[in-house]
Protein backbone atom coordinates (compact mmCIF):
# COMPACT_ATOMS: atom_id res chain seq x y z
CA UNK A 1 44.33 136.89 100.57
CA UNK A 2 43.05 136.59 104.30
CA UNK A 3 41.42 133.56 103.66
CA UNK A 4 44.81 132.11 101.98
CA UNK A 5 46.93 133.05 105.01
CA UNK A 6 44.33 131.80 107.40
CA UNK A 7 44.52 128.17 105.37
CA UNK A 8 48.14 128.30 105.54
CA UNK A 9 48.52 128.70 108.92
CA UNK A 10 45.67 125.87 109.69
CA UNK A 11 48.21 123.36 107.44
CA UNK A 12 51.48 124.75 109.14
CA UNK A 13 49.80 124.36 112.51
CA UNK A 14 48.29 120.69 111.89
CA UNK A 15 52.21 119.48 110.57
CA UNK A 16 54.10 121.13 114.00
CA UNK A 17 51.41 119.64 116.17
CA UNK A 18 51.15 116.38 114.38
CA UNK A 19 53.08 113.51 116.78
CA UNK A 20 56.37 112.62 115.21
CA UNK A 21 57.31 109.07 114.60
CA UNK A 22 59.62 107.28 117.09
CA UNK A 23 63.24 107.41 115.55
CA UNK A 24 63.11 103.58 114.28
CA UNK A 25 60.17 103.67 113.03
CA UNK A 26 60.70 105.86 110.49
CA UNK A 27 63.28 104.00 108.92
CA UNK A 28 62.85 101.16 106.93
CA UNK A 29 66.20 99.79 106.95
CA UNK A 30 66.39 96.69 109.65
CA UNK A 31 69.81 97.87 111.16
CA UNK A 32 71.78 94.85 112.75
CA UNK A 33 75.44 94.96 114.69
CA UNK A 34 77.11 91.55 113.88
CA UNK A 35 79.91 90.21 114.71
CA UNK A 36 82.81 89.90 112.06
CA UNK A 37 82.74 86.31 111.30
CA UNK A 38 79.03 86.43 110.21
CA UNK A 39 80.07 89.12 106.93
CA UNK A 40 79.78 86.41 104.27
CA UNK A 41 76.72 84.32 105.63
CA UNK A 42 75.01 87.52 106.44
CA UNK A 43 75.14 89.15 103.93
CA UNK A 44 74.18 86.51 101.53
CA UNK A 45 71.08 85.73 103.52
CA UNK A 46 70.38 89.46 104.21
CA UNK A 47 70.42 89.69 100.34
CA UNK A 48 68.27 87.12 99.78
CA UNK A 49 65.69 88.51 102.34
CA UNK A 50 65.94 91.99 100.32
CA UNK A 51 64.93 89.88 97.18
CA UNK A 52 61.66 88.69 98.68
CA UNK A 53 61.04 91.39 100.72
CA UNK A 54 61.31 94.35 98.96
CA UNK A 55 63.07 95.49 102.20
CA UNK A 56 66.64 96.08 103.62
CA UNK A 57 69.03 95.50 106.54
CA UNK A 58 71.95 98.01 106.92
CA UNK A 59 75.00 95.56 109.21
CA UNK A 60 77.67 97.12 110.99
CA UNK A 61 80.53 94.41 111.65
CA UNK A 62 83.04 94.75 114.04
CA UNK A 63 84.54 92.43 116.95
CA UNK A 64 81.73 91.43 119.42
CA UNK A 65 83.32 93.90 122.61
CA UNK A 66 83.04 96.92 120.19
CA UNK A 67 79.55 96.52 119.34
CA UNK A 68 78.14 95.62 123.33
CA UNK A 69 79.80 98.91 123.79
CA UNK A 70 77.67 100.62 120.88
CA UNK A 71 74.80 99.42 122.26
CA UNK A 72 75.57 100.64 125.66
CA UNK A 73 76.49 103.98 124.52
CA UNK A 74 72.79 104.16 122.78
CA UNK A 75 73.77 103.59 119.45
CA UNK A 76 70.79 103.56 116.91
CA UNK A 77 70.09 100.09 115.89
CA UNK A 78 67.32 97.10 115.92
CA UNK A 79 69.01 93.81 116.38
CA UNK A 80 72.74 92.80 118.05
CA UNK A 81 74.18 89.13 117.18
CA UNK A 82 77.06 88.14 119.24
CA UNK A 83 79.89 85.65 118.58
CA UNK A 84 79.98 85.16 122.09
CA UNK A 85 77.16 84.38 124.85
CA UNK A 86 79.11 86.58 127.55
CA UNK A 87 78.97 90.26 125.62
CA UNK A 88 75.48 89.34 125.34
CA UNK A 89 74.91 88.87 128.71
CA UNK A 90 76.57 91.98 129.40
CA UNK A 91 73.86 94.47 126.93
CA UNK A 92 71.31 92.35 128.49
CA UNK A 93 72.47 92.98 132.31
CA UNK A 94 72.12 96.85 131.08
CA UNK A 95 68.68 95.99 130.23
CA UNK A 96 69.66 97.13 126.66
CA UNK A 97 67.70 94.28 124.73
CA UNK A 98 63.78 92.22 124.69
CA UNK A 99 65.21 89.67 126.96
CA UNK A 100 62.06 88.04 125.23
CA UNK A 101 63.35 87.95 121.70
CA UNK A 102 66.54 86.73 122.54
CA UNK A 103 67.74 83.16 120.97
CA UNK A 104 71.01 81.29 120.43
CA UNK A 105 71.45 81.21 116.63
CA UNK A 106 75.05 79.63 115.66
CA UNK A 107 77.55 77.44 116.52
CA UNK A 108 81.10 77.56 114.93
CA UNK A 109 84.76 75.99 115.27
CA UNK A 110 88.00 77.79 116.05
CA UNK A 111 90.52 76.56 113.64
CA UNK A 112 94.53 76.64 113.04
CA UNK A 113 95.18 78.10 109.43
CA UNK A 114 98.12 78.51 107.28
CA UNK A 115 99.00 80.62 104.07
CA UNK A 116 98.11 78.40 101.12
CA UNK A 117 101.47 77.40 99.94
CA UNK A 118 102.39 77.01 103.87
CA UNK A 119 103.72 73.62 104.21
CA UNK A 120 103.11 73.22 107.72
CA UNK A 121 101.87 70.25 108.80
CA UNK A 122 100.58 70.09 112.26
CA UNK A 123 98.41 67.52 114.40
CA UNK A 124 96.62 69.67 117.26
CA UNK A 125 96.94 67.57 120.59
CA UNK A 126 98.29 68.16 123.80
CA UNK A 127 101.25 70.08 123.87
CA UNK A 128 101.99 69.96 120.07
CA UNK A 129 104.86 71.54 119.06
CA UNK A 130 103.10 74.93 117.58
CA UNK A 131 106.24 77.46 118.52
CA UNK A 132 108.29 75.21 116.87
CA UNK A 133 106.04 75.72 113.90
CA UNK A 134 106.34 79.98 113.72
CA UNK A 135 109.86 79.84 113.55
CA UNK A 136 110.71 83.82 113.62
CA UNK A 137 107.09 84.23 112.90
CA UNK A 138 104.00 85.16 114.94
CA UNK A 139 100.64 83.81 115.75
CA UNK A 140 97.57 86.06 114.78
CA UNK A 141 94.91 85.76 116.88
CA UNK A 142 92.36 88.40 117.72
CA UNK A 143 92.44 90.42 120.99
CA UNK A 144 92.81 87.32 123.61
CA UNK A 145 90.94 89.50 126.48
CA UNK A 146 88.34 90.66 124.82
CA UNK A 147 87.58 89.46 120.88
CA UNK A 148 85.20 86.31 121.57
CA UNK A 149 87.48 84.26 119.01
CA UNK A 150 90.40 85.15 120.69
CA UNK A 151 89.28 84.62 124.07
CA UNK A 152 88.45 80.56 122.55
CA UNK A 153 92.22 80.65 121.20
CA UNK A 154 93.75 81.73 123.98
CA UNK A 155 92.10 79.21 126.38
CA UNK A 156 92.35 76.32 123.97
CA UNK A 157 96.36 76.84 124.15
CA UNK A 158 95.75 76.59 127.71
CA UNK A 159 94.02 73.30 127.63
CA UNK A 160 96.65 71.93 125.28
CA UNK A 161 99.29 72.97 127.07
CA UNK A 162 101.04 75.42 124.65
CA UNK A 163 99.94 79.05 125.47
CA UNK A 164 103.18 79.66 127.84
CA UNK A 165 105.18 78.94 125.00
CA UNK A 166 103.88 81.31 122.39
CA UNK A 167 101.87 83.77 124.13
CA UNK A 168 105.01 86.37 123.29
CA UNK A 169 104.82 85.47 120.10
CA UNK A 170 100.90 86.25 119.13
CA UNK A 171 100.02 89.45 117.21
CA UNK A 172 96.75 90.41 118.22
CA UNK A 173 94.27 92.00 116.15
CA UNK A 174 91.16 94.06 116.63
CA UNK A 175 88.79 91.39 115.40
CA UNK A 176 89.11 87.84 113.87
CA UNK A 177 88.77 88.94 110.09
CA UNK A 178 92.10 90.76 110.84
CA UNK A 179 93.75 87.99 111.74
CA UNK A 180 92.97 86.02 109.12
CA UNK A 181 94.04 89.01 107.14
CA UNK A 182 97.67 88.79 109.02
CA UNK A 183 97.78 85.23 107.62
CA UNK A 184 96.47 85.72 104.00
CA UNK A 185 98.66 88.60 103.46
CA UNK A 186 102.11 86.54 104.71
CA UNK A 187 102.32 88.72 107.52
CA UNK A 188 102.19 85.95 109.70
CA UNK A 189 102.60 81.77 108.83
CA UNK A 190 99.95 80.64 111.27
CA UNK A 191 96.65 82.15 112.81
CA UNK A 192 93.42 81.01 114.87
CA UNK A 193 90.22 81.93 113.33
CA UNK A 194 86.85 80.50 113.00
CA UNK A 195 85.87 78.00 110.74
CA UNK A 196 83.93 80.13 109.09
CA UNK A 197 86.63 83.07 108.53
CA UNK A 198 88.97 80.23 106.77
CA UNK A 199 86.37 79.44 104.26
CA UNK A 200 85.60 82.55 103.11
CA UNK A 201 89.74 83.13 102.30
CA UNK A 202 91.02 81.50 99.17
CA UNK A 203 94.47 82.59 100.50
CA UNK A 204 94.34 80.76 103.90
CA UNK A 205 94.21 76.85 104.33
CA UNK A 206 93.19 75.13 107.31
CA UNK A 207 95.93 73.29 109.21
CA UNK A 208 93.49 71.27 111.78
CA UNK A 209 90.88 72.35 113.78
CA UNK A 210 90.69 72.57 118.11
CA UNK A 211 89.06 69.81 119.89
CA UNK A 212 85.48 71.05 121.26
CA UNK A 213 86.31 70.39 124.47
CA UNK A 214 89.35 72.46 124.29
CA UNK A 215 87.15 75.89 125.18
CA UNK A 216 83.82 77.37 126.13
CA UNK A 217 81.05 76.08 123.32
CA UNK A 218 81.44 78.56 120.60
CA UNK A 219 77.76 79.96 120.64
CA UNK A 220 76.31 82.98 118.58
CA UNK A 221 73.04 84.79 120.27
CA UNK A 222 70.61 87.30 118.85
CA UNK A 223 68.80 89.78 120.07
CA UNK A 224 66.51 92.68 119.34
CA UNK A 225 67.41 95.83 121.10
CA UNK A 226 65.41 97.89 123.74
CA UNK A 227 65.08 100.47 121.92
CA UNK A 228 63.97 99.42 118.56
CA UNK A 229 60.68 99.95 117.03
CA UNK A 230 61.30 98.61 113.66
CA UNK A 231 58.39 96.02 113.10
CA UNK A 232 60.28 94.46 110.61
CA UNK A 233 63.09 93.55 112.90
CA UNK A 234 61.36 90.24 113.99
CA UNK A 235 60.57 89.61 110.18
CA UNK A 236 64.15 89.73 109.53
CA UNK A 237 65.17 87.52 111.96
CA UNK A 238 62.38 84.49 111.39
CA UNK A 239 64.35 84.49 107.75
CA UNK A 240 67.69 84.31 108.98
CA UNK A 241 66.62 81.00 111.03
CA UNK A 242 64.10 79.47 108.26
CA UNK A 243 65.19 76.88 106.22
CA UNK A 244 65.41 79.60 102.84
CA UNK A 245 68.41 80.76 104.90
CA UNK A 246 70.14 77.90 106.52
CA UNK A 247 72.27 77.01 103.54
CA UNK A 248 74.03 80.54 103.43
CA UNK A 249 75.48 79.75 106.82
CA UNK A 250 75.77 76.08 106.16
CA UNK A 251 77.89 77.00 103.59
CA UNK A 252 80.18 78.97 105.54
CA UNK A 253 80.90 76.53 108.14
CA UNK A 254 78.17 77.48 110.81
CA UNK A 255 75.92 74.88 112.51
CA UNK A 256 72.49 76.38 112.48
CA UNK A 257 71.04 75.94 116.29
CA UNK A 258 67.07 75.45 116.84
């Protein structure tokens, strides 16, 4: 019996001294924070890498602002994609990423849509007649101060000369997939989202797209963050930039950037 007890406490004492594992590491889930617009693409292409991997990625969308602030509040996670280069400046001015890992991935459009059976028929130039073209009805747009593809509406308008005119007339959502939502539901009979978000809605058609020079490039960065000791974080990100993955995004509408 004594030589039992002394056995057991030799085991229980080896597993309370033995170092634990950092928290990432013992997970083997790759868990990403993407922004909204990347939900089809990404999780085609995170499928895929599941397929030949063996291994998984867990993605948390939500608008760009509400993920930097994630971060910054220490949220457990291994990689952050923006849809926007300035909420990824501001995790990386917190030192809250490998500044070293960090790599511009996608480029998109910002485009006007319309329900499907919407007859509107609009040519987007300078000061085109877009209030005209709500009638009674609103413009959805995600949150114009903060939501990256509302910040690009907003100072498109600008450009073209039209924001003054509608800019009481916008419903603003939390993040660009709930505009389109407003627009595919009939809520509301016009909306800017990305290219991207219009494809992946049989309900929505696109009405014309904003000329590039209209607003800030529309640029989508990736990073790995500080705190992440996943090894197969990198791993997951080589795929989503290899050629086996390019046609996910291509297919939505994204330009893949080298």
């Amino acid at each position: 019996m004594q030589v039992c007890r002394r056995a057991l406490f030799a085991v229980t004492a080896a597993l309370l001294l033995a170092p634990l594992a950092p928290a990432g590491a013992q997970s083997k889930d790759v868990v990403v924070l993407a922004a909204a617009s990347l939900k089809n693409a990404l999780d085609e292409a995170s499928a895929a890498w599941s397929k030949e991997t063996g291994k998984a990625a867990k993605i948390s969308y939500a608008a760009s602002p509400a993920l930097a602030k994630q971060v910054e509040a220490g949220i457990p996670a291994d990689l952050f994609i923006s849809a926007d280069i300035p909420w990824m400046d501001y995790v990386a001015e917190r030192k809250l990423i490998k500044s070293a890992s960090r790599s511009d991935f996608l480029g998109n459009e910002i485009v006007l849509i319309a329900g499907k059976e919407q007859k509107t028929d609009l040519k987007i130039a300078k000061d085109f007649p877009l209030r005209a073209a709500l009638g009674d009805g609103r413009l959805a747009m995600a949150n114009i101060d903060a939501v990256p593809a509302g910040k690009y509406g907003k100072a498109a308008l600008e450009q073209l000369g039209v924001w003054a005119s509608v800019a009481d007339r916008v419903a603003q959502a939390e993040n660009v997939r709930m505009a389109l939502t407003l627009v595919s539901r009939g809520e509301a009979p016009l909306g800017i989202v990305y290219r991207t978000d219009a494809a992946a809605d049989p309900n929505v058609r696109i009405v014309g797209a904003f000329p590039a020079g209209s607003h800030p490039p529309i640029i989508y960065p990736a990073a790995q963050l500080a705190t992440s000791t996943n090894p197969d974080a990198a791993a997951f990100v080589a795929f989503l930039k290899s050629p086996a993955a390019r046609p996910f995004f291509e297919k939505q509408g994204f330009t893949v950037l080298k």
